[in-house]
Every structure is written in C-alpha cells, then in structure tokens.
C-alpha atoms as a PDB file:
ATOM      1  CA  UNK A   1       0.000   0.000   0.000  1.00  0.00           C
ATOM      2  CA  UNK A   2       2.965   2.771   0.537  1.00  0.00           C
ATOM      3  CA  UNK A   3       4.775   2.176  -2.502  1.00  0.00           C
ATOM      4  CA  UNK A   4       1.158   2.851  -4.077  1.00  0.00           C
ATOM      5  CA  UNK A   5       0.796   6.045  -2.517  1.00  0.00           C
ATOM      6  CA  UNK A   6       4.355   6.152  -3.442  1.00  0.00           C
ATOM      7  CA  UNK A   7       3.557   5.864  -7.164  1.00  0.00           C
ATOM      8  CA  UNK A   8       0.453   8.017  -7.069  1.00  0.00           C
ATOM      9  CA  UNK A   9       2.434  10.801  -5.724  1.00  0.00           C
ATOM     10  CA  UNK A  10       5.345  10.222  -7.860  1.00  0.00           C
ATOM     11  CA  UNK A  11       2.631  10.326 -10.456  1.00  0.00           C
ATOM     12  CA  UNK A  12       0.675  13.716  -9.403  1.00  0.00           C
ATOM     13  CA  UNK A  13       4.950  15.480  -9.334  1.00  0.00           C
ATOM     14  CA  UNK A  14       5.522  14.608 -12.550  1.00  0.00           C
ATOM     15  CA  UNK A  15       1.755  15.473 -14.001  1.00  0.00           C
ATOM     16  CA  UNK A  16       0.963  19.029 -11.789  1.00  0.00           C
ATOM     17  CA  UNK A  17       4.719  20.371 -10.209  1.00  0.00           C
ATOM     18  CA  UNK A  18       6.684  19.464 -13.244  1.00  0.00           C
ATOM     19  CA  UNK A  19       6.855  22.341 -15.693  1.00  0.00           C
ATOM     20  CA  UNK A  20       3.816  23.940 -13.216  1.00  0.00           C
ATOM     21  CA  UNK A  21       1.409  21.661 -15.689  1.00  0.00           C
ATOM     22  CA  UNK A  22      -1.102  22.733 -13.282  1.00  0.00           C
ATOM     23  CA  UNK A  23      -1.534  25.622 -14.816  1.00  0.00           C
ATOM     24  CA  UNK A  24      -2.674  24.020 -17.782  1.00  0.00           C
ATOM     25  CA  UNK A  25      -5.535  23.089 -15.347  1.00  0.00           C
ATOM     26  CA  UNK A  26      -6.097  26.279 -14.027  1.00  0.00           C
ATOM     27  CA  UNK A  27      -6.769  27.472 -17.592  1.00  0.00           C
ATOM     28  CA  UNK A  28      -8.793  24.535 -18.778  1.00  0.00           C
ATOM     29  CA  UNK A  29     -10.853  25.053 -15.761  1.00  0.00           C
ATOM     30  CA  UNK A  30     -11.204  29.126 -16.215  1.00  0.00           C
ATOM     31  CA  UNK A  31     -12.205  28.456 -20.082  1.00  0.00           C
ATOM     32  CA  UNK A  32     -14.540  26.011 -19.088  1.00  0.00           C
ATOM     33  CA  UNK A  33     -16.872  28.323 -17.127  1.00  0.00           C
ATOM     34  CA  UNK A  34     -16.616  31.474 -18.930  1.00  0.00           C
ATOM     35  CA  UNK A  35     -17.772  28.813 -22.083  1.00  0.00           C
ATOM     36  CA  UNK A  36     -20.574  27.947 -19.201  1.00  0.00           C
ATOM     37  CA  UNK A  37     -21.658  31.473 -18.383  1.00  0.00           C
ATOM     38  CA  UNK A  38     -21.965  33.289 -21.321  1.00  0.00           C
ATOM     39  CA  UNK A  39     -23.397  29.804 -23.326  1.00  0.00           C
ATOM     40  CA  UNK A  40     -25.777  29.868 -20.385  1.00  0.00           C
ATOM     41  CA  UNK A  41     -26.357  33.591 -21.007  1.00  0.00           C
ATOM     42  CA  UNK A  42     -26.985  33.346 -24.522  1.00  0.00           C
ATOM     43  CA  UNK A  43     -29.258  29.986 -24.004  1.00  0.00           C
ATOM     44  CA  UNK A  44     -31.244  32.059 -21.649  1.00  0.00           C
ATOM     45  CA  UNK A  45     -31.883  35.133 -23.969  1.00  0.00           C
ATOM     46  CA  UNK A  46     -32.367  32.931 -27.069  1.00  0.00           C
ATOM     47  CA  UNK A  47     -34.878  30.394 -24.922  1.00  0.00           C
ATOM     48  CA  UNK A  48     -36.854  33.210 -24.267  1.00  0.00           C
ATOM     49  CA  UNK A  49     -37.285  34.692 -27.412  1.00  0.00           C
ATOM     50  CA  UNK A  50     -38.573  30.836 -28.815  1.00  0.00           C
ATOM     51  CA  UNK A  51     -40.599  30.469 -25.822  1.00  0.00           C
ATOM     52  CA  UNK A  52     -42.750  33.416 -26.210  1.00  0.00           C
ATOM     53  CA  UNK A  53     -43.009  33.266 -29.451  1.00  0.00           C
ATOM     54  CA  UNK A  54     -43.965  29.414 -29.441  1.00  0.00           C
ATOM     55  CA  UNK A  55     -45.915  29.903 -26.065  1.00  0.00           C
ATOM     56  CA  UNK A  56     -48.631  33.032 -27.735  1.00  0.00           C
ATOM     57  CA  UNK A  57     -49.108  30.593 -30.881  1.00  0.00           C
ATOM     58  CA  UNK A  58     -50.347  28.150 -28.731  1.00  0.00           C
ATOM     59  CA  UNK A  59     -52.360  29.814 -26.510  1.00  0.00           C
ATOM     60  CA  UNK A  60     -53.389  32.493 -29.047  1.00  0.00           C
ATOM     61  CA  UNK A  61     -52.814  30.497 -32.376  1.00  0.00           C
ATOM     62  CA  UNK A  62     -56.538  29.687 -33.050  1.00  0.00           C
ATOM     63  CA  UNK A  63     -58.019  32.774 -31.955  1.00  0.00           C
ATOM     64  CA  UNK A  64     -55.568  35.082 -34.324  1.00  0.00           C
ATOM     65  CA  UNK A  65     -55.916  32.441 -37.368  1.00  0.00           C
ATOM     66  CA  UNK A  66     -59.918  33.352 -37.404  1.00  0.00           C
ATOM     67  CA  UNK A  67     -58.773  37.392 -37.068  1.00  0.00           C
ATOM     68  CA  UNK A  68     -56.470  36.755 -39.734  1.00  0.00           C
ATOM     69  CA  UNK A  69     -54.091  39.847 -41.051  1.00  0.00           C
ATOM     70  CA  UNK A  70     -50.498  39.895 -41.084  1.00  0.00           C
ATOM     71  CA  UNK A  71     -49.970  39.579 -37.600  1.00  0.00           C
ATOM     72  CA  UNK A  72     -51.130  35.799 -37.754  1.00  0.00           C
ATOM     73  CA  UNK A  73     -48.809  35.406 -41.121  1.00  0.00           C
ATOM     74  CA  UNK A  74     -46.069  36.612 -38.526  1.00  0.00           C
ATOM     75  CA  UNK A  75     -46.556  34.830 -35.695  1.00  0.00           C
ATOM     76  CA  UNK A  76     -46.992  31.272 -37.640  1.00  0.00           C
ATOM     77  CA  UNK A  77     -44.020  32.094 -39.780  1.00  0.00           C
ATOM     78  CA  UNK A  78     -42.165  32.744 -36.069  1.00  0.00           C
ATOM     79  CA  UNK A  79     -43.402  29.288 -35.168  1.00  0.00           C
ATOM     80  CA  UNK A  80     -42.310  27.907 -37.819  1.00  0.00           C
ATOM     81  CA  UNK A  81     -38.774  28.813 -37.691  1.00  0.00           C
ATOM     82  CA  UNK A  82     -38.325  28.468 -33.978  1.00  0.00           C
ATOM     83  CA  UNK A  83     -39.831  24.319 -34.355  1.00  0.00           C
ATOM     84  CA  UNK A  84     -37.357  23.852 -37.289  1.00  0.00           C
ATOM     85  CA  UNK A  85     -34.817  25.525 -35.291  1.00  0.00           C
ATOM     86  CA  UNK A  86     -35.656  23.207 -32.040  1.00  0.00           C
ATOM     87  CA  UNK A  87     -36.037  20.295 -33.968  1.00  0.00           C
ATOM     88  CA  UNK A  88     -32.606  20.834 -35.591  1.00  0.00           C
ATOM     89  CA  UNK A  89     -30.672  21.629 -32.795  1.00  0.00           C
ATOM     90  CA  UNK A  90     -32.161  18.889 -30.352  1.00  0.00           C
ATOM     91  CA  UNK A  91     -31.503  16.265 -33.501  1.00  0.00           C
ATOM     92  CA  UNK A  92     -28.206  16.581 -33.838  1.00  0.00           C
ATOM     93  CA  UNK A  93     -24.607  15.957 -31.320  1.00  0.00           C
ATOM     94  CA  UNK A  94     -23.383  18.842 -29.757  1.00  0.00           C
ATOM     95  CA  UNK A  95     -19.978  18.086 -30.554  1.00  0.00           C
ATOM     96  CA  UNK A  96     -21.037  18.135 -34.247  1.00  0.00           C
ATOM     97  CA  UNK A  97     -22.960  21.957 -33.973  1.00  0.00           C
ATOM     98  CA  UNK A  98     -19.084  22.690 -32.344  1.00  0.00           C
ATOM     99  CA  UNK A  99     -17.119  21.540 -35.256  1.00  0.00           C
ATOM    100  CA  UNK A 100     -19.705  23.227 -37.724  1.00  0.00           C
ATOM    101  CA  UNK A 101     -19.727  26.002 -36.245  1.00  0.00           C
ATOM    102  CA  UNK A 102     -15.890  26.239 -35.774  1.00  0.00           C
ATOM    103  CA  UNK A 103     -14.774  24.485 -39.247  1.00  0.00           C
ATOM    104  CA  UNK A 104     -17.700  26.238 -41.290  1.00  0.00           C
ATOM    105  CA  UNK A 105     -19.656  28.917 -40.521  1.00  0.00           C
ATOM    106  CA  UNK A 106     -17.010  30.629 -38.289  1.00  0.00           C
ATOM    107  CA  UNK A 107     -14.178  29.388 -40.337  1.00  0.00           C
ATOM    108  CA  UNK A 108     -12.518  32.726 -40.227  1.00  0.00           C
ATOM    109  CA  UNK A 109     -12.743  33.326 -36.234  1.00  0.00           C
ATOM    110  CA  UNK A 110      -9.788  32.426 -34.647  1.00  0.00           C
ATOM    111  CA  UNK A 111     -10.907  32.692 -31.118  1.00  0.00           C
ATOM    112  CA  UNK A 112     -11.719  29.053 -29.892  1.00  0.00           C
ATOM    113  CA  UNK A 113     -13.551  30.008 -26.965  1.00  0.00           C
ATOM    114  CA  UNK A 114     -15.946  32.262 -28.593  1.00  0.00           C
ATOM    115  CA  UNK A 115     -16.820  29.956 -31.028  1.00  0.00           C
ATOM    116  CA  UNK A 116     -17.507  27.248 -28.443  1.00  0.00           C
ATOM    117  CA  UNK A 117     -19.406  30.090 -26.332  1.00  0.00           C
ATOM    118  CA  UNK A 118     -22.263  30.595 -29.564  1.00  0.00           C
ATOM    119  CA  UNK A 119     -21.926  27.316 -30.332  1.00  0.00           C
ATOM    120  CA  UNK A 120     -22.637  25.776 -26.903  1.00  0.00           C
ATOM    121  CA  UNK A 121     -25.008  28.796 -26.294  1.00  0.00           C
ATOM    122  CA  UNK A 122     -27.397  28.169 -29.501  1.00  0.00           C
ATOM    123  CA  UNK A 123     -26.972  24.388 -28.442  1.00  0.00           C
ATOM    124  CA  UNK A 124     -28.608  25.546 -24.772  1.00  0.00           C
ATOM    125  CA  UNK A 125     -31.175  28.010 -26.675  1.00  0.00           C
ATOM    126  CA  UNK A 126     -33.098  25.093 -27.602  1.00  0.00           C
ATOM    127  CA  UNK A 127     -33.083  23.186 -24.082  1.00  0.00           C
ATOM    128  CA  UNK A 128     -33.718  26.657 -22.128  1.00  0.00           C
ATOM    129  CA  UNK A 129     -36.658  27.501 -24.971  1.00  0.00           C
ATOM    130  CA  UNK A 130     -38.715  24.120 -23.915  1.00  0.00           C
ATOM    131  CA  UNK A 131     -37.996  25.104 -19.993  1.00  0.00           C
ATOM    132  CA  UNK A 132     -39.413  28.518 -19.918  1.00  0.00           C
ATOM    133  CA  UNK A 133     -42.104  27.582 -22.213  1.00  0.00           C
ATOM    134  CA  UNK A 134     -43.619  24.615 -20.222  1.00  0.00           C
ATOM    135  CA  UNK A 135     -42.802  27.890 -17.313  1.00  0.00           C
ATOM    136  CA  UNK A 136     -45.045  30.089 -19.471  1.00  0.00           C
ATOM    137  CA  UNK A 137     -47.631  27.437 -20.345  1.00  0.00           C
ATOM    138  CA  UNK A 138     -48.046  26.753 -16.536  1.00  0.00           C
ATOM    139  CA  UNK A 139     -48.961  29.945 -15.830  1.00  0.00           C
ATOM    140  CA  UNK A 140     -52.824  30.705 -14.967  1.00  0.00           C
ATOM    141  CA  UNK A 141     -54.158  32.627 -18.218  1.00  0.00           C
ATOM    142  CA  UNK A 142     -56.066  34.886 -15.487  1.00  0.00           C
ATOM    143  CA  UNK A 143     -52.571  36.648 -15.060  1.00  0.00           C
ATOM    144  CA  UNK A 144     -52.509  37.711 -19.105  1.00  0.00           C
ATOM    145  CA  UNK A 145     -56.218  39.604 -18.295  1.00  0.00           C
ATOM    146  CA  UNK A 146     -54.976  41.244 -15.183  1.00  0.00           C
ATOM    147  CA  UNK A 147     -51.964  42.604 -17.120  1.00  0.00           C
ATOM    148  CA  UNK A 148     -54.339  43.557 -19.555  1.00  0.00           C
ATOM    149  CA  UNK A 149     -56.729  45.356 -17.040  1.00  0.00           C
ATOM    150  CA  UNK A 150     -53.461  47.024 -15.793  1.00  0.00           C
ATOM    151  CA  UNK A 151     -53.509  48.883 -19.082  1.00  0.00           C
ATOM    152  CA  UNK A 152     -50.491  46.446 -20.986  1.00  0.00           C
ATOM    153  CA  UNK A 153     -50.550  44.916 -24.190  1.00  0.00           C
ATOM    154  CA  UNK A 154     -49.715  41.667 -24.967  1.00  0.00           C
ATOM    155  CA  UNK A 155     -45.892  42.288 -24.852  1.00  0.00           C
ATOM    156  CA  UNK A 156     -45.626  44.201 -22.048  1.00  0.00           C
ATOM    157  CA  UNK A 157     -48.025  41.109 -20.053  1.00  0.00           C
ATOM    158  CA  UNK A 158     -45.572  38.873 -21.004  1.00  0.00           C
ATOM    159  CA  UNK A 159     -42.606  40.922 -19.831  1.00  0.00           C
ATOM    160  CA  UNK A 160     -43.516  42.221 -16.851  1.00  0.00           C
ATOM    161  CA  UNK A 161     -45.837  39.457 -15.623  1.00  0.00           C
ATOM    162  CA  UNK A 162     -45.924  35.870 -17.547  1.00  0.00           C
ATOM    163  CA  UNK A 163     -42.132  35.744 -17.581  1.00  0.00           C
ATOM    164  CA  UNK A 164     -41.465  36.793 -13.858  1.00  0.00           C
ATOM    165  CA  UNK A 165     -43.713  33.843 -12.583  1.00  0.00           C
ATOM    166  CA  UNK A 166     -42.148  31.735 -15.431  1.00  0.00           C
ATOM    167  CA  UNK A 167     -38.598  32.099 -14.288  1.00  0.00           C
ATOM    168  CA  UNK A 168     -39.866  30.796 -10.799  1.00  0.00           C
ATOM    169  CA  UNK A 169     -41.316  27.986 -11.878  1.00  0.00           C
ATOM    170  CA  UNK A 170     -38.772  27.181 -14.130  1.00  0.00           C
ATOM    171  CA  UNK A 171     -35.293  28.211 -11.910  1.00  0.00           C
ATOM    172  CA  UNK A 172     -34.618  24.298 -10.685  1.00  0.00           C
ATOM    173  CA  UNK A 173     -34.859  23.024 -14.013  1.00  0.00           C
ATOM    174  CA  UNK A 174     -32.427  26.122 -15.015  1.00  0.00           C
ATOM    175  CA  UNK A 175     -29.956  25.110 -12.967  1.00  0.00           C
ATOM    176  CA  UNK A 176     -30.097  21.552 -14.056  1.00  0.00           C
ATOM    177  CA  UNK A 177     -29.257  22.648 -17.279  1.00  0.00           C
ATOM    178  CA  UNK A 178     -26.586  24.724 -15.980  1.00  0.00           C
ATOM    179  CA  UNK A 179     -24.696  21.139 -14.756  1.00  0.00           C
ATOM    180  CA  UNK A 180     -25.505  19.406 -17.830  1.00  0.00           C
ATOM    181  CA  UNK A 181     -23.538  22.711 -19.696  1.00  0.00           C
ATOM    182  CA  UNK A 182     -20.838  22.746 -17.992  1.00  0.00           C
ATOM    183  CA  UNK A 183     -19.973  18.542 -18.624  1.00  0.00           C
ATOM    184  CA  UNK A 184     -20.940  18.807 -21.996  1.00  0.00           C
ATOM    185  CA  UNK A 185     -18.559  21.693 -22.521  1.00  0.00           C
ATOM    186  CA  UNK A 186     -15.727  18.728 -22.240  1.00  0.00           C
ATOM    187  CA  UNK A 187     -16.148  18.506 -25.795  1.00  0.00           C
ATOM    188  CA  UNK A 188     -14.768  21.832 -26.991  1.00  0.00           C
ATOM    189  CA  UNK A 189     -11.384  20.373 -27.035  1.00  0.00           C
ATOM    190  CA  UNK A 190     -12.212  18.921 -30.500  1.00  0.00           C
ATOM    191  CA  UNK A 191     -11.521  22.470 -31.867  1.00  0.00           C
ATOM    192  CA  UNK A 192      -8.697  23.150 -29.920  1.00  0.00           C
ATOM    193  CA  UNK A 193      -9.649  25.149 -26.754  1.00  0.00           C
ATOM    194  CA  UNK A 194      -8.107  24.322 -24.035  1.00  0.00           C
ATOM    195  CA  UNK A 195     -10.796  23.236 -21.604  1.00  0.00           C
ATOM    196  CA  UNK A 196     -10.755  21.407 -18.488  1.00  0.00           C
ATOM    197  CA  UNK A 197     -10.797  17.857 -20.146  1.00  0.00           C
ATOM    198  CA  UNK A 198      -8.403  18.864 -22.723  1.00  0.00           C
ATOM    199  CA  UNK A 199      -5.845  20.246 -20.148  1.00  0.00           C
ATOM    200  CA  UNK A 200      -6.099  16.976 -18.675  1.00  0.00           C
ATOM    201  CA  UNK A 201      -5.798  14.753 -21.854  1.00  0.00           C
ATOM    202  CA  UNK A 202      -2.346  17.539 -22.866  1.00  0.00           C
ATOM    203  CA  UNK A 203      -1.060  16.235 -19.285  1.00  0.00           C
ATOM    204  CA  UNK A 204      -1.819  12.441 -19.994  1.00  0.00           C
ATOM    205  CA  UNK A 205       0.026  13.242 -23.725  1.00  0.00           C
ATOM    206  CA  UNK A 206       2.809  14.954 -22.271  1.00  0.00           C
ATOM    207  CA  UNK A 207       3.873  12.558 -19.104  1.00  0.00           C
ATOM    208  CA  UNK A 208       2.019   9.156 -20.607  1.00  0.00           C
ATOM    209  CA  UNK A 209      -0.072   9.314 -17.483  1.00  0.00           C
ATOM    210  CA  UNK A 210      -3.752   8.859 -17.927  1.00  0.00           C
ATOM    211  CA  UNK A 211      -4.370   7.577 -13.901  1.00  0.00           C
ATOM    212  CA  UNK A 212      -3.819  10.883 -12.029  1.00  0.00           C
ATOM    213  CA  UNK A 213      -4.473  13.794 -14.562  1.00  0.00           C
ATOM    214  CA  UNK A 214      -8.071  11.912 -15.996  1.00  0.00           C
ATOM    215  CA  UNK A 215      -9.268  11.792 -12.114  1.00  0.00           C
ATOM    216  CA  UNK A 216      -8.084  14.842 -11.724  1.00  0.00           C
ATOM    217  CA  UNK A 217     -10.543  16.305 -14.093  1.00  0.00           C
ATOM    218  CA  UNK A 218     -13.304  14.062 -12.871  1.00  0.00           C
ATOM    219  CA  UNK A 219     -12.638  15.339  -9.352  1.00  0.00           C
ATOM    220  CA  UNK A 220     -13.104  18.779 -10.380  1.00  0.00           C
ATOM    221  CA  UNK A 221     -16.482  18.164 -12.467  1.00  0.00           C
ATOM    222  CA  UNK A 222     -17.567  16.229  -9.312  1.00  0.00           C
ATOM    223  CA  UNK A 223     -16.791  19.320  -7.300  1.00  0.00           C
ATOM    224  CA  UNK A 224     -18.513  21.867  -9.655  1.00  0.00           C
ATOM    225  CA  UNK A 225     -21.806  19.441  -9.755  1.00  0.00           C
ATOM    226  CA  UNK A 226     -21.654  19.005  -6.232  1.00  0.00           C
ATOM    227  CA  UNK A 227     -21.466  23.144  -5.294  1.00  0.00           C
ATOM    228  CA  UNK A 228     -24.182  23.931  -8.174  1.00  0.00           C
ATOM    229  CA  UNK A 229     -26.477  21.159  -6.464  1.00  0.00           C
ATOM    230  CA  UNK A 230     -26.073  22.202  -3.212  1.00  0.00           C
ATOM    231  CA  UNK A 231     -27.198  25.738  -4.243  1.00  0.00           C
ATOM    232  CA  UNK A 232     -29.882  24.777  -6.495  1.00  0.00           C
ATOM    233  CA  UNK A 233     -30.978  22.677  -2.990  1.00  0.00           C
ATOM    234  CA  UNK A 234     -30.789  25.982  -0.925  1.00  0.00           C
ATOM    235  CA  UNK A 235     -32.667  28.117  -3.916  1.00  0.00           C
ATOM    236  CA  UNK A 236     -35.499  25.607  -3.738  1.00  0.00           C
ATOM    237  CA  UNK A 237     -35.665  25.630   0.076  1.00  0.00           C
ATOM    238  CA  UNK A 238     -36.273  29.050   0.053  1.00  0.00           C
ATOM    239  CA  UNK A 239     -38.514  29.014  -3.185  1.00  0.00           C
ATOM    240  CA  UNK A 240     -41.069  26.405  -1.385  1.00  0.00           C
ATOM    241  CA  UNK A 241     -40.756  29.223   1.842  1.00  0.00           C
ATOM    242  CA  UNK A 242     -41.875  31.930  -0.187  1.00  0.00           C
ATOM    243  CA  UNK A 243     -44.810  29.778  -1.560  1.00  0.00           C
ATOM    244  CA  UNK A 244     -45.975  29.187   1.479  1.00  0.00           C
ATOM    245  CA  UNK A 245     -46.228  32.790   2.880  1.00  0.00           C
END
C-alpha cells in the first residue's frame, strides 16, 4: 500500500509540479466556465425569445388564425422557424454543432472560446426555450387579463408578468441545465480550446499518465456538480418558503 501512494504521488509530481502543468488546469478550468456562463447567457436570452413566441401561438394560435391579417402570417411564420430551429438543434450531437460552427460557418474566427461560447449557447437556446415555455404554459391565463386590465398589451403582459412567474417555476430546471452545460462543454477540445478535459488529456500526452491527470478532471467536475447542487438545494428551500407565505 505505501509504494502505491508512493507511485500516485510520484505520479501527481511529474503530471501538476513538473513544468507547473497545473496551470494548464487552471486554464482549462477558467475556459470552461466562462464557455458555461456566457453559453448559459446566450441559451437564456435565445430560450426566451422561442418560448414566447412558441408559447402566444399556442395559446393564441386559433383565436388570431380566425382574425387573420399579417400579424397571424407573422406569428406562424415565427413558429415555424423556432420548431425547425428546435427540432434541428435537439436532432443533432453537440460536438457536431461545435465543429460546424468552428470548421464552417465561423471558419474565419480564430478565437476558440468564442466559437464554443455561440456554439454551446445556440446548443442551450433550444433546451432553455422548452424550460421557460412549459414555465409560461403553466402559468394561470387569469394573469394575461390582469396585465391587460393594468392597461399592458400583450408584450408588455408577457414581460412584466408571464415571464417573472415563469422564471420561478422554471429556476430548478435552469440550474439543471446549468450542470448538464458545464460537462458537456468537455467537448470543446475537439476544436482546440483548451478546456478542463483537454488540459487533462495535454497532461496524460505529455507525461504518458492517464491515472492521475483523468481523475483529476473528474474530481473537479464532481466538485462543480456538487457546489451547483447544493445551491440549487438551498434556492429551492427558500422558493417552497416563499410559496408558502
């Protein structure tokens, strides 16, 4: 048992102290959440959009198509787009939008991490858009009349008063997607950024060690998952409070 422990720290020298290669960590581990955040960010803003839009055709599809005008035309051509766009995104491998994205459309971009950033945030669009509409959808209709009675349109209900209760509803479910971003970010080493997974794979290539750098990495997802669940655990402590004042 001591000459293991002997090994596994001979192993962890020559992986993390040797040539500071845990640097390589530290910066696999900083790219990998500001890839989170602002993916998350743009997810967010982008799941919104498709949400109301998908959200008003279905509870106000049927009444506009009798109404007709262009508004209708609008809103179905809206629909349309954002279920092609859903149906797209949520058919195809992440890792495959990434190496589109970074090999085709942004061929000219040499900034890895920003191309993984819109990449992994139109990739989260689509999740978030499905969250904050079943959100919206669960929302009592009575709310869209007393914004109305307040003196707001349609936009301004949904603004100030659908999407408030939405986010709410929908924050756990948020944050669940937040862990699933940040381990399916592990990918973005397939266009060269130098994630967390990647940093660790360079190590293994480097000192033909794949033990201690590889658990490394897991250890540090593990910790991430375990901090983000903890808080999501706290948030809905306090959200089930609130409910009951």
């Amino acid at each position: 048992m001591a000459e293991w422990f002997h090994s596994i720290a001979d192993a962890f020298n020559r992986c993390f102290i040797e040539d500071n290669r845990w640097k390589w960590m530290l910066e696999g581990l900083g790219n990998t959440m500001i890839i989170t955040i602002f993916a998350l960010l743009i997810g967010i803003v982008l799941g919104i959009i498709i949400a109301a839009v998908r959200s008003t055709y279905d509870m106000n599809g049927a009444s506009m198509k009798k109404k007709g005008g262009l508004s209708y035309v609008l809103l179905r051509i809206g629909n349309f787009i954002c279920n092609l766009f859903l149906t797209v995104i949520r058919g195809t491998p992440v890792v495959v939008q990434l190496m589109i994205m970074y090999f085709v459309i942004l061929v000219n971009v040499t900034n890895g991490v920003l191309v993984a950033v819109i990449a992994f945030g139109i990739n989260s669009g689509a999740y978030v858009a499905e969250i904050f509409r079943s959100g919206i959808m669960s929302i009592d209709e009575g709310q869209i009349e007393a914004g109305r009675s307040l003196g707001f349109n349609y936009i301004q209900t949904m603004i100030f008063i659908i999407i408030p209760q939405a986010v709410k509803v929908v924050l756990p479910t948020l944050f669940n997607e937040l862990i699933v971003l940040i381990k399916e970010t592990s990918v973005a080493g397939y266009v060269g950024v130098m994630d967390l997974t990647k940093a660790g794979d360079k190590i293994r290539g480097r000192t033909f060690e794949a033990f201690v750098p590889l658990i490394a990495v897991a250890v540090v997802y593990l910790i991430i998952v375990i901090i983000l669940t903890r808080i999501l655990r706290i948030i809905e402590k306090r959200l089930r409070k609130g409910e009951r004042r």
